[in-house]
N, C-alpha and C. Protein backbone atom coordinates (compact mmCIF):
# COMPACT_ATOMS: atom_id res chain seq x y z
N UNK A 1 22.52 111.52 -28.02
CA UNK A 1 21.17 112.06 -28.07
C UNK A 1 20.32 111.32 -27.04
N UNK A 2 19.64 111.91 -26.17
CA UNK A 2 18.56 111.26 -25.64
C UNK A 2 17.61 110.60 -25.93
N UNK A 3 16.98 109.77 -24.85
CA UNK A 3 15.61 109.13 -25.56
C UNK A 3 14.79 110.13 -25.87
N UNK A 4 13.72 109.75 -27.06
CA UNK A 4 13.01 110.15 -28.02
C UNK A 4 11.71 109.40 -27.62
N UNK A 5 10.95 110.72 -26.62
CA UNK A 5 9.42 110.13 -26.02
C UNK A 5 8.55 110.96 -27.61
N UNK A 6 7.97 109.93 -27.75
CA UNK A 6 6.45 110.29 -29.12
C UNK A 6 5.17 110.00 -28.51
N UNK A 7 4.50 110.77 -28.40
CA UNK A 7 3.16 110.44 -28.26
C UNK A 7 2.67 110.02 -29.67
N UNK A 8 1.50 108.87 -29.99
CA UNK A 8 0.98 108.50 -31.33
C UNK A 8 -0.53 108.47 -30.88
N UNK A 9 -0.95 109.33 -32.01
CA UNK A 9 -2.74 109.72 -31.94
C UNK A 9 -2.82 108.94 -33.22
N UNK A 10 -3.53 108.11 -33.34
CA UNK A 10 -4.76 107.22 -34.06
C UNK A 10 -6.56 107.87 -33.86
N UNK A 11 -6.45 108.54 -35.46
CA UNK A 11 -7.58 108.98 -35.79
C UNK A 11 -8.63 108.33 -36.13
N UNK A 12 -8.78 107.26 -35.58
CA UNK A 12 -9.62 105.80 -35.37
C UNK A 12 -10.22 105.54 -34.08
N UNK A 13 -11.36 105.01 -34.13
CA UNK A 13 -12.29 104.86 -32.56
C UNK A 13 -12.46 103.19 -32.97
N UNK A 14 -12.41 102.69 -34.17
CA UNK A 14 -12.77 101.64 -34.53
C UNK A 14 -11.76 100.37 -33.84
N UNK A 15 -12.04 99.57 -32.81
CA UNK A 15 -11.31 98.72 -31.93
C UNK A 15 -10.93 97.65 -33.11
N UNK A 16 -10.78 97.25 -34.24
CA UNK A 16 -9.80 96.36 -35.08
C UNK A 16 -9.61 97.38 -36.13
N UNK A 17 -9.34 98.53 -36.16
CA UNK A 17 -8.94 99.77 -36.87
C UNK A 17 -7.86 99.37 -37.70
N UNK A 18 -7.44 99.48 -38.95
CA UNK A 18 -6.02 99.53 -39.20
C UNK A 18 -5.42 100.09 -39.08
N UNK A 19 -5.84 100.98 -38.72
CA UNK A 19 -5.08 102.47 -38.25
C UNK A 19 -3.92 102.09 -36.54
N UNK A 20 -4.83 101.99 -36.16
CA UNK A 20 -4.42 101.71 -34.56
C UNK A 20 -3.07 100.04 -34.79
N UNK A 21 -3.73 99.25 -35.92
CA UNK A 21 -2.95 98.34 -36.43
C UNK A 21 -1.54 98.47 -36.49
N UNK A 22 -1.58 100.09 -37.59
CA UNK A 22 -0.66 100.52 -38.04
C UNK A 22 0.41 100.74 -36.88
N UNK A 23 0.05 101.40 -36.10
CA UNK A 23 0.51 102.54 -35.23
C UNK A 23 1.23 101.38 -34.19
N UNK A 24 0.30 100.43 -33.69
CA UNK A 24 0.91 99.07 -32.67
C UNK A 24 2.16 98.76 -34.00
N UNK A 25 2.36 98.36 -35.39
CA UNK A 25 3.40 97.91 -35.86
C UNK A 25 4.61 98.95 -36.19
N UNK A 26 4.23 100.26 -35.81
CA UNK A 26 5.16 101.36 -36.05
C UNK A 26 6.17 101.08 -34.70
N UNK A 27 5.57 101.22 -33.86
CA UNK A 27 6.05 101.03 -32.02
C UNK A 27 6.85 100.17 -31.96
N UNK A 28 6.90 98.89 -32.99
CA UNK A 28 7.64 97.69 -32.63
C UNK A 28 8.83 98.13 -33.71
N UNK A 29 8.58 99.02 -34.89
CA UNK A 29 9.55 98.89 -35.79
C UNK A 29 10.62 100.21 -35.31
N UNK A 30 10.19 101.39 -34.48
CA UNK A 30 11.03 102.46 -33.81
C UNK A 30 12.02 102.26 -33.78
N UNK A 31 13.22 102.73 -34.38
CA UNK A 31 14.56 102.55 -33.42
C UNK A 31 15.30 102.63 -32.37
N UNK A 32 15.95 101.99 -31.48
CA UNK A 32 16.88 101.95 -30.32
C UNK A 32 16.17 103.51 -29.95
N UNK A 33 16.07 103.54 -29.04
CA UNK A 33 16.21 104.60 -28.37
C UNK A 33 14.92 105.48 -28.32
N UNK A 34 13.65 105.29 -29.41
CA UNK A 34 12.78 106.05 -29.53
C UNK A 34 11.47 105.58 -28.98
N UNK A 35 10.45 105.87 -27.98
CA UNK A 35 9.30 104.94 -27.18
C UNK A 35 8.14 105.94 -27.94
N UNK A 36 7.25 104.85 -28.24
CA UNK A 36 6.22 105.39 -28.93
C UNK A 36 4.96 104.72 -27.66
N UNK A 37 4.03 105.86 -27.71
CA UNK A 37 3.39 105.86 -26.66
C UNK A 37 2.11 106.17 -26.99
N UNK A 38 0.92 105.45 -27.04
CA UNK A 38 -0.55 106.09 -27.82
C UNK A 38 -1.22 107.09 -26.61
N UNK A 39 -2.18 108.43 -26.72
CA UNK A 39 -2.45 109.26 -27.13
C UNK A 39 -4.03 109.14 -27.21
N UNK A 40 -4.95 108.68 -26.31
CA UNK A 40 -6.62 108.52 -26.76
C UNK A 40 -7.26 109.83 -26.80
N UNK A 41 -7.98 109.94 -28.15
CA UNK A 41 -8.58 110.72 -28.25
C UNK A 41 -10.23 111.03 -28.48
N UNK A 42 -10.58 109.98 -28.14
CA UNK A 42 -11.87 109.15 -28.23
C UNK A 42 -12.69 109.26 -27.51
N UNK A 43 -12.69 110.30 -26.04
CA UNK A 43 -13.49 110.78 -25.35
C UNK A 43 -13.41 111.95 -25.08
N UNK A 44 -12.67 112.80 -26.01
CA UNK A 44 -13.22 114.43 -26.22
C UNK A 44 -13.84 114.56 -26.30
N UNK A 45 -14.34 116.04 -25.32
CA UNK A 45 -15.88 116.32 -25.94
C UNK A 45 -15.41 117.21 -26.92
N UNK A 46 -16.34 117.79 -27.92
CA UNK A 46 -15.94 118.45 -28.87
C UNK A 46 -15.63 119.86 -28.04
N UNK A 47 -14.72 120.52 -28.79
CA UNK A 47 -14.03 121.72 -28.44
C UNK A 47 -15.42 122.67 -28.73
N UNK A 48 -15.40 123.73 -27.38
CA UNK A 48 -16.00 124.73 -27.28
C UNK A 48 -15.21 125.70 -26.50
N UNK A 49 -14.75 126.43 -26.77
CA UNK A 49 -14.20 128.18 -26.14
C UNK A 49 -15.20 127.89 -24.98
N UNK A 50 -16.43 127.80 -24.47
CA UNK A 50 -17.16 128.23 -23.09
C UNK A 50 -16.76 127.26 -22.11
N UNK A 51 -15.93 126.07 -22.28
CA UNK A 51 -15.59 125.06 -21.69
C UNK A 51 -14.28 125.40 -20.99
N UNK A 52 -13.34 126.34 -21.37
CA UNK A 52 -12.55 126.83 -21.09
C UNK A 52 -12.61 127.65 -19.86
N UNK A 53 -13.49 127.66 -19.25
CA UNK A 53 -13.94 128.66 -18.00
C UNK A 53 -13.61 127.44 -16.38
N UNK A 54 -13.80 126.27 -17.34
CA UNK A 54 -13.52 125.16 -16.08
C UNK A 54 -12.96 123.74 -17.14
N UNK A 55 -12.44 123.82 -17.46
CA UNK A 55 -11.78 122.45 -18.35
C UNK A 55 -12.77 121.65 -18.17
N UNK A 56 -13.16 120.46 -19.00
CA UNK A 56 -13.00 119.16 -18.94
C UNK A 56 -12.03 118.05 -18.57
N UNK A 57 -12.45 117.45 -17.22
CA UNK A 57 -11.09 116.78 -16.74
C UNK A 57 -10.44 115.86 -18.72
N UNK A 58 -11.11 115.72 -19.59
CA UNK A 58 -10.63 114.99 -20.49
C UNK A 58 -9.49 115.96 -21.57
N UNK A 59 -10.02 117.09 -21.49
CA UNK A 59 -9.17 118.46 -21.60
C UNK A 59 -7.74 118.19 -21.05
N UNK A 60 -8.17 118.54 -20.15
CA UNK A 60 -6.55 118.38 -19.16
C UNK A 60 -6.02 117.43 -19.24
N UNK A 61 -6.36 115.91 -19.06
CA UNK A 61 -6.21 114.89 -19.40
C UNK A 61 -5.28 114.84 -20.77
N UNK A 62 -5.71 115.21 -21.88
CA UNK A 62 -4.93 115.29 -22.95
C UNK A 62 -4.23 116.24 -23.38
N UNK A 63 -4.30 117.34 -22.94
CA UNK A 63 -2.82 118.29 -22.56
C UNK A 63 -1.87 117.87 -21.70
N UNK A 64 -2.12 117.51 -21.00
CA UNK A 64 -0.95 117.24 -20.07
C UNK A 64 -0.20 115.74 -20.32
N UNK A 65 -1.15 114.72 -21.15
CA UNK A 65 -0.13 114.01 -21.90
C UNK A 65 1.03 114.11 -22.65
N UNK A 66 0.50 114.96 -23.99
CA UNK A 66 1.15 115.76 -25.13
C UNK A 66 2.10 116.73 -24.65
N UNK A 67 2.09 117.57 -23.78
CA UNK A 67 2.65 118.67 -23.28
C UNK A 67 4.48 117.91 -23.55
N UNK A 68 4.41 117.40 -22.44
CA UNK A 68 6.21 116.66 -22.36
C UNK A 68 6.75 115.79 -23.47
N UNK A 69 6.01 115.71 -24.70
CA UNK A 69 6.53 114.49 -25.35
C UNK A 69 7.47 114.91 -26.25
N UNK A 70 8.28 114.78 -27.31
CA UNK A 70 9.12 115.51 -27.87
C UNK A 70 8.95 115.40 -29.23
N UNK A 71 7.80 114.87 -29.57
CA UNK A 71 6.90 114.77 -31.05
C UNK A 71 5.81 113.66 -30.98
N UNK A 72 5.44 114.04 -32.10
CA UNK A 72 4.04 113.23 -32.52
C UNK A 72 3.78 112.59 -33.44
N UNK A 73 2.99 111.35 -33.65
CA UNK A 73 3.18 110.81 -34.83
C UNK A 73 1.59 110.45 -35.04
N UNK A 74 0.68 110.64 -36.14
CA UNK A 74 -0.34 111.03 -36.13
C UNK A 74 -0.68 109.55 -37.32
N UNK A 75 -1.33 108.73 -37.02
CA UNK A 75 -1.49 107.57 -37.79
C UNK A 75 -2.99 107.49 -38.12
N UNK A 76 -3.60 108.39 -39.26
CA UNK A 76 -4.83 108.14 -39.42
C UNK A 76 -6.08 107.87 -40.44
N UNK A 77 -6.74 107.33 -40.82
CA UNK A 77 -7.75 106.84 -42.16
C UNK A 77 -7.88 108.17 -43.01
N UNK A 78 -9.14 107.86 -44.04
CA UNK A 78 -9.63 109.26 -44.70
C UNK A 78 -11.10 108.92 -44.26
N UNK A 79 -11.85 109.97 -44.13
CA UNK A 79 -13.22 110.11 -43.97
C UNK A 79 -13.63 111.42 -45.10
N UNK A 80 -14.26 110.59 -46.11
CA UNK A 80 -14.81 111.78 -47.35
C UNK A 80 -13.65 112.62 -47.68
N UNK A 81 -12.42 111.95 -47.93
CA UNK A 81 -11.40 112.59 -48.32
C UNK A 81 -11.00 114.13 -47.70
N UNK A 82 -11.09 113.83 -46.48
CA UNK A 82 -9.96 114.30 -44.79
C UNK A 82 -9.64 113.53 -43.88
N UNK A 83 -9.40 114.39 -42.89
CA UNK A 83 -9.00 113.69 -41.55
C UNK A 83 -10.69 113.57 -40.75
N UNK A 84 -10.73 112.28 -40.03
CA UNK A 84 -11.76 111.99 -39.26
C UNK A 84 -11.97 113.69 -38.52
N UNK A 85 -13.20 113.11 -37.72
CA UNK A 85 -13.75 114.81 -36.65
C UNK A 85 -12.98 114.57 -35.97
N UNK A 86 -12.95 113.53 -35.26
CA UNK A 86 -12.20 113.12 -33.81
C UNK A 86 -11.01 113.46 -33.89
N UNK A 87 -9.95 113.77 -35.12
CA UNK A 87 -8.85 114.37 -34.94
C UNK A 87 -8.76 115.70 -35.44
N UNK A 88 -9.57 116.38 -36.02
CA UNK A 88 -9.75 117.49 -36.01
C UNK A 88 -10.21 118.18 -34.50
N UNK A 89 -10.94 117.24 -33.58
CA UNK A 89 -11.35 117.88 -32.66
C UNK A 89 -10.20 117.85 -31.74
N UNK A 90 -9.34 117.06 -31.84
CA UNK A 90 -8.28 116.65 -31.09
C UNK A 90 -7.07 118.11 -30.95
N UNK A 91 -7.12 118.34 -32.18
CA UNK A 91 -5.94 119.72 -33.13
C UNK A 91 -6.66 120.82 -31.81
N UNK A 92 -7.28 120.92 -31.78
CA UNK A 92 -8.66 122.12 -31.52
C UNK A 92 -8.57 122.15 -30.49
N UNK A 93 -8.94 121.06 -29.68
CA UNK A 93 -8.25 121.23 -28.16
C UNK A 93 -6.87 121.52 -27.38
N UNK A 94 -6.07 120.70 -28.31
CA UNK A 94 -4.82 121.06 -28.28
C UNK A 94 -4.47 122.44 -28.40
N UNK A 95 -4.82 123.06 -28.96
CA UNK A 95 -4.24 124.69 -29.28
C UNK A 95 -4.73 125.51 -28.53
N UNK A 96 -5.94 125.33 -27.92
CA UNK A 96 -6.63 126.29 -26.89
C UNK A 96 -6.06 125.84 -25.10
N UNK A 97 -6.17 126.52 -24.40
CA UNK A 97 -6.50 128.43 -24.83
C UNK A 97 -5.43 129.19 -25.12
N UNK A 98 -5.62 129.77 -26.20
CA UNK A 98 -4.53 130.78 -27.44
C UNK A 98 -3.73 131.11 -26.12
N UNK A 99 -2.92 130.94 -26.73
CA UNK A 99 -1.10 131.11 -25.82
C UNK A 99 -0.52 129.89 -25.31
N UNK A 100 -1.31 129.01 -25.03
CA UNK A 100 -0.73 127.87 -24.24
C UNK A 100 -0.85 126.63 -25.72
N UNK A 101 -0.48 126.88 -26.89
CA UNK A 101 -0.92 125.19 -27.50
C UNK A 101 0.43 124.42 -27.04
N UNK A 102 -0.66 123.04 -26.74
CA UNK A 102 0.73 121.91 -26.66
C UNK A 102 1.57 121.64 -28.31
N UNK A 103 0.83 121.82 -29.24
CA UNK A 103 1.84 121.58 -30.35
C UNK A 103 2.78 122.39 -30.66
N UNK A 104 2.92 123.33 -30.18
CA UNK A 104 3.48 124.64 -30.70
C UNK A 104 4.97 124.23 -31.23
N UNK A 105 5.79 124.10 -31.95
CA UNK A 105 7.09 123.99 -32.14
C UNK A 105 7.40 122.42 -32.30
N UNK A 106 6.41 121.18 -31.96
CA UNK A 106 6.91 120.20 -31.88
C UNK A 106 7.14 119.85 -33.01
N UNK A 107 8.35 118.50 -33.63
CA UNK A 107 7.86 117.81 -34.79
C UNK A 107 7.44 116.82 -34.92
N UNK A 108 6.50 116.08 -35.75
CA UNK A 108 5.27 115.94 -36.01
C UNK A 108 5.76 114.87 -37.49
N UNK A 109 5.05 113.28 -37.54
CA UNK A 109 5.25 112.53 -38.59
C UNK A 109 3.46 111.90 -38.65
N UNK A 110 3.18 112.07 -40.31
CA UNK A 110 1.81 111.54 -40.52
C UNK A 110 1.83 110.66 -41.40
N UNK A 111 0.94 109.57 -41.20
CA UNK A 111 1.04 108.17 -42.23
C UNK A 111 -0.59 107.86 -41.82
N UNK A 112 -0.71 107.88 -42.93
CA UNK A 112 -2.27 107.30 -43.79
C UNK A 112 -2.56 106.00 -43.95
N UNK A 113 -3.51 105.29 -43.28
CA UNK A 113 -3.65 103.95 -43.86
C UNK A 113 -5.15 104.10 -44.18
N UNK A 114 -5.07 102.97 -45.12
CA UNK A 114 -6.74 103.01 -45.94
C UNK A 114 -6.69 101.45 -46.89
N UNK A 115 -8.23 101.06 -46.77
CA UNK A 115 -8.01 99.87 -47.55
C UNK A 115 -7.90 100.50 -48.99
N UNK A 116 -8.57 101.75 -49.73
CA UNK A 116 -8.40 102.22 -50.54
C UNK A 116 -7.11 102.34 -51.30
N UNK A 117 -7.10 102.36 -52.70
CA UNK A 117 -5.73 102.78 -53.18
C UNK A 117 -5.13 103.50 -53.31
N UNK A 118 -5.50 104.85 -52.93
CA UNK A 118 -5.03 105.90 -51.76
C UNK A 118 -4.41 106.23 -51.46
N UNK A 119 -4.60 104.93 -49.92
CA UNK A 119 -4.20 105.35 -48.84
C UNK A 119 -4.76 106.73 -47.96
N UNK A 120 -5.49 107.41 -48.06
CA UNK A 120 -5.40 108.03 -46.94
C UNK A 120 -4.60 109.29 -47.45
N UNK A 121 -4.42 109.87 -49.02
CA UNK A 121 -4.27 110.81 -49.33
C UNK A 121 -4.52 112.11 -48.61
N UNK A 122 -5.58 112.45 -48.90
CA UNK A 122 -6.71 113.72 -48.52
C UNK A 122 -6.63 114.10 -47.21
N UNK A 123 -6.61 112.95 -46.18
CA UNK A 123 -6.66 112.92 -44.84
C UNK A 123 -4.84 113.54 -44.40
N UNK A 124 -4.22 112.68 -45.01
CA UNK A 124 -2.80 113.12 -44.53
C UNK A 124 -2.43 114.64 -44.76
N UNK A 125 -2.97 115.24 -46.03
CA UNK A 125 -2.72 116.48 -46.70
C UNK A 125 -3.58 117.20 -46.02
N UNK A 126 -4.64 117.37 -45.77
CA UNK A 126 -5.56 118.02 -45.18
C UNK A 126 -4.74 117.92 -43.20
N UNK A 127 -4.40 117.12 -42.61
CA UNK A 127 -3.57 116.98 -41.37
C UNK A 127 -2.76 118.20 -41.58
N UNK A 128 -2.06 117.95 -42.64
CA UNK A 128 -0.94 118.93 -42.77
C UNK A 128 -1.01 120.15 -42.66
N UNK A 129 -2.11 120.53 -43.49
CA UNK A 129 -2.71 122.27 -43.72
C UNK A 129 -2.66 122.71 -41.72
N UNK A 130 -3.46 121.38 -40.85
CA UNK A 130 -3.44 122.15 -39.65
C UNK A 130 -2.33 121.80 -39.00
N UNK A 131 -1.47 121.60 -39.42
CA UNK A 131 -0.27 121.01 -38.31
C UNK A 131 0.52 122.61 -38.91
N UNK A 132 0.55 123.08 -39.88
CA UNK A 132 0.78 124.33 -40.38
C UNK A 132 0.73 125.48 -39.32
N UNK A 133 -0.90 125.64 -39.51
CA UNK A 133 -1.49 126.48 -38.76
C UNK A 133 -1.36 126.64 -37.15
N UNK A 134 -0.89 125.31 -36.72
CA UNK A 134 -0.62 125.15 -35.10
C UNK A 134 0.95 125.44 -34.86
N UNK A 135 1.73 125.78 -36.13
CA UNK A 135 3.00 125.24 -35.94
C UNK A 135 3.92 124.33 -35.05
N UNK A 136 3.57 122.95 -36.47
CA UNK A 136 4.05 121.97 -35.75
C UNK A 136 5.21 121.54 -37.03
N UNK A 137 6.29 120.88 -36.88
CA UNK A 137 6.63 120.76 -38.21
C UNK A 137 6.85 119.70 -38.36
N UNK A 138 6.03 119.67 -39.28
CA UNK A 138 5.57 118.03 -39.93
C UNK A 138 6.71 117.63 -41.08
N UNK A 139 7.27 116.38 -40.57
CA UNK A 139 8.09 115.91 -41.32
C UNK A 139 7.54 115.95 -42.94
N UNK A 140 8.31 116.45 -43.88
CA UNK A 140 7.76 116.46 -45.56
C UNK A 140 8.11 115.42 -46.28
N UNK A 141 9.24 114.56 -45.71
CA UNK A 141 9.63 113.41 -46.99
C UNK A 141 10.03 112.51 -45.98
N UNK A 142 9.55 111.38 -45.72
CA UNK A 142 9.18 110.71 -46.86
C UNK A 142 7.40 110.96 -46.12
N UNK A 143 6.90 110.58 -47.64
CA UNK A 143 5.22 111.03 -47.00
C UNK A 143 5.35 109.28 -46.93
N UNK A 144 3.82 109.44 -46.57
CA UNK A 144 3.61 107.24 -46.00
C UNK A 144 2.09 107.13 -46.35
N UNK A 145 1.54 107.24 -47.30
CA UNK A 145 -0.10 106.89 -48.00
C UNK A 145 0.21 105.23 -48.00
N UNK A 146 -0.75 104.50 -47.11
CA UNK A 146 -0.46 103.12 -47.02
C UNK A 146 -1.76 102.48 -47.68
N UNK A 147 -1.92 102.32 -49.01
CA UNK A 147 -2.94 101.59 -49.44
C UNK A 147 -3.00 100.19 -49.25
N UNK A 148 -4.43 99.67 -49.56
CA UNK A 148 -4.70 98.05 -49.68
C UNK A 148 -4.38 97.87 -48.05
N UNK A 149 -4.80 99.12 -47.24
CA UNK A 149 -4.34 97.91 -46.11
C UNK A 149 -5.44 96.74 -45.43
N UNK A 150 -5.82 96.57 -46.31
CA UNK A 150 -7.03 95.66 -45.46
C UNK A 150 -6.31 94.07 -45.98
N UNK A 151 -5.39 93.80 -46.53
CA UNK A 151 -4.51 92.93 -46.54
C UNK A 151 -3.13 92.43 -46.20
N UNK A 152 -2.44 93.75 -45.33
CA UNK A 152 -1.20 93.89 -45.20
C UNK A 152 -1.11 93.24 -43.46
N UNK A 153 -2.05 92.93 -42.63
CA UNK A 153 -2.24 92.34 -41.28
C UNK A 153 -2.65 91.04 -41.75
N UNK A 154 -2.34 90.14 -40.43
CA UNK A 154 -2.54 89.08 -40.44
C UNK A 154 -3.86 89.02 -39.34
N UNK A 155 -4.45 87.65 -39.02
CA UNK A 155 -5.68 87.33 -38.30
C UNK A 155 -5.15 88.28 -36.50
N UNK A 156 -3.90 87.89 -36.42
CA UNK A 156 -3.97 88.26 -34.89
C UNK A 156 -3.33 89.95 -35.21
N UNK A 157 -3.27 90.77 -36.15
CA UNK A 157 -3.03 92.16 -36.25
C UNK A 157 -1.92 92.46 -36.84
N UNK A 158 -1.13 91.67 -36.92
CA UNK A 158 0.44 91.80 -36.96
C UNK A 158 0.94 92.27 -38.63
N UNK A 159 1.86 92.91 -39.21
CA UNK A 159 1.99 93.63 -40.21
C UNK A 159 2.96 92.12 -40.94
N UNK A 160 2.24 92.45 -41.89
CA UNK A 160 2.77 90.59 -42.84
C UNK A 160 3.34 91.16 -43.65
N UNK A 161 2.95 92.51 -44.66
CA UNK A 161 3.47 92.68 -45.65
C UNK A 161 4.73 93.16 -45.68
N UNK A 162 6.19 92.55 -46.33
CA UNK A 162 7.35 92.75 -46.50
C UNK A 162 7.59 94.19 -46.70
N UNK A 163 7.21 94.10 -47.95
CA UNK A 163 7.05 95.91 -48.60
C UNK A 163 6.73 97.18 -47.84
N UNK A 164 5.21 97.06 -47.15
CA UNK A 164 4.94 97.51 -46.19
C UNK A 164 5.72 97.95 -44.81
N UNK A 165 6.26 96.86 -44.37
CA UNK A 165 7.48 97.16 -43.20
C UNK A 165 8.47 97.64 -43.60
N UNK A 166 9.55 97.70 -44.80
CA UNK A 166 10.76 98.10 -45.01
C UNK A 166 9.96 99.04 -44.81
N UNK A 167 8.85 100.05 -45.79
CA UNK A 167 8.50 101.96 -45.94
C UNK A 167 8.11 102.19 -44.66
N UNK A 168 7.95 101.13 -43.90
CA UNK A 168 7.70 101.90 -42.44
C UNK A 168 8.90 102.07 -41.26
N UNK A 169 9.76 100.98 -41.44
CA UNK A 169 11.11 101.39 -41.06
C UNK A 169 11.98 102.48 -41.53
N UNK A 170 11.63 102.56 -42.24
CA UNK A 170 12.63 103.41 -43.14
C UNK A 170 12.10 104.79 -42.91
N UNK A 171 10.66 104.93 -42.50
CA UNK A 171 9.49 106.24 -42.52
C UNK A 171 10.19 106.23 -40.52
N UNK A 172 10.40 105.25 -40.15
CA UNK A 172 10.52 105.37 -38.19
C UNK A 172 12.07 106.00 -38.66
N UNK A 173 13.16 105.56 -38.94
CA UNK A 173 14.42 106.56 -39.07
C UNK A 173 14.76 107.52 -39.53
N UNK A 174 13.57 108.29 -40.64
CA UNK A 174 13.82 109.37 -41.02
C UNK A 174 12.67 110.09 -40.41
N UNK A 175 11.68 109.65 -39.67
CA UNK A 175 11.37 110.31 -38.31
C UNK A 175 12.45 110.85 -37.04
N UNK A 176 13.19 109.96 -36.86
CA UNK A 176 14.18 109.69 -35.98
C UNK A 176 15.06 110.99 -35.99
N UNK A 177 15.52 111.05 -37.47
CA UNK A 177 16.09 111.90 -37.77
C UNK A 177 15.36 113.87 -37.70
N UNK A 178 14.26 113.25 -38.27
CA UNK A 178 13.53 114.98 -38.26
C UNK A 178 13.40 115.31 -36.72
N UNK A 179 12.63 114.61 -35.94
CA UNK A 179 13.00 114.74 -34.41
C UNK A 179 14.34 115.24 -33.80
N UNK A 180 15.43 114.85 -34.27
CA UNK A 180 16.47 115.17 -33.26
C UNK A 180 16.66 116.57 -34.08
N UNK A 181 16.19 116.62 -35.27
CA UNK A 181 16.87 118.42 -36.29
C UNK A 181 15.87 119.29 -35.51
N UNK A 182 14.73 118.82 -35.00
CA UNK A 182 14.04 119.84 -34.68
C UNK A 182 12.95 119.81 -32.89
N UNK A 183 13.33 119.48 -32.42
CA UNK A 183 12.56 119.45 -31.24
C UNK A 183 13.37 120.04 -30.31
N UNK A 184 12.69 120.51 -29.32
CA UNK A 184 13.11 121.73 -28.59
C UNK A 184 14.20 121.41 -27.49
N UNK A 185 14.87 121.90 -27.13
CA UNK A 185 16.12 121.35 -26.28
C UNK A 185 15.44 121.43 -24.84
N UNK A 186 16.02 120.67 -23.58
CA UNK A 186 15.40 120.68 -22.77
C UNK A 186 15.44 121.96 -21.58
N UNK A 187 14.48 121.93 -21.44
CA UNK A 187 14.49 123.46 -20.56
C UNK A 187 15.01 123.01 -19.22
């Protein structure tokens, strides 16, 4: 099997985010062969159809990242029990203009972190409904709601908690696995 390029979007703008935390300790835990690669989404402008007449170089910019990658791994908080705007606005750009979405067919792994006990429920489930709608296919088992994480990093970022790392190794190989069952062969 070939290498396994992932783009990873962090639905976080917050620069000591746990989210983004998360996502730097996912990258290190990947298996042989799989490069995880972040994905900024933090200077979209919000999606408008009239913008489409001349892109936003930040438009293009983030299509043409996503376009080649061979899945996605979407690492993000809850805001009022969903997904932040910024990744909703992210979905939104991505899919336009109708015929061309970059998600179309890719597969797709989501993990929730939250200091809450949680985790990042609402946000992950609510992800899902649009990863649906874009058809993307989002890995279903194992799900990854990462509560209490406001204790699972150490001072310099790094993932301390034991427990925590096995479900995230274990969440990177049965990624590993949904990726190679389903991503598109190379043209």
């Amino acid at each position: 099997m070939p290498d396994i390029d992932v783009a990873v979007i962090v639905g976080s703008l917050r620069r000591e985010s746990l989210n983004r935390k998360m996502a730097r300790a996912l990258a290190e835990l990947a298996p042989p062969g799989m490069t995880l690669s972040s994905v900024d989404i933090g200077d979209l402008p919000l999606y408008n159809e009239d913008l489409e007449v001349d892109p936003p170089a930040q438009f293009t910019r983030f299509r043409a990242a996503l376009a080649p990658v061979d899945a996605i791994l979407f690492v993000t908080p809850e805001f009022n029990r969903s997904m932040p705007g910024l990744l909703k606005n992210a979905m939104d750009v991505g899919s336009r203009p109708w015929g061309k979405s970059i998600w179309n067919g890719k597969p797709a792994a989501v993990i929730s972190v939250s200091p809450g006990a949680l985790g990042g429920f609402g946000a992950n489930h609510h992800l899902r409904q649009v990863l649906v709608a874009v058809n993307v296919a989002a890995m279903p088992h194992p799900e990854a709601y990462i509560g209490g994480a406001g204790k699972i990093f150490d001072a310099a970022g790094d993932l301390i908690d034991a427990g925590v790392r096995e479900l995230a190794t274990g969440f990177m190989r049965a990624f590993q696995t949904w990726i190679e069952q389903h991503r598109k062969p190379a043209t």
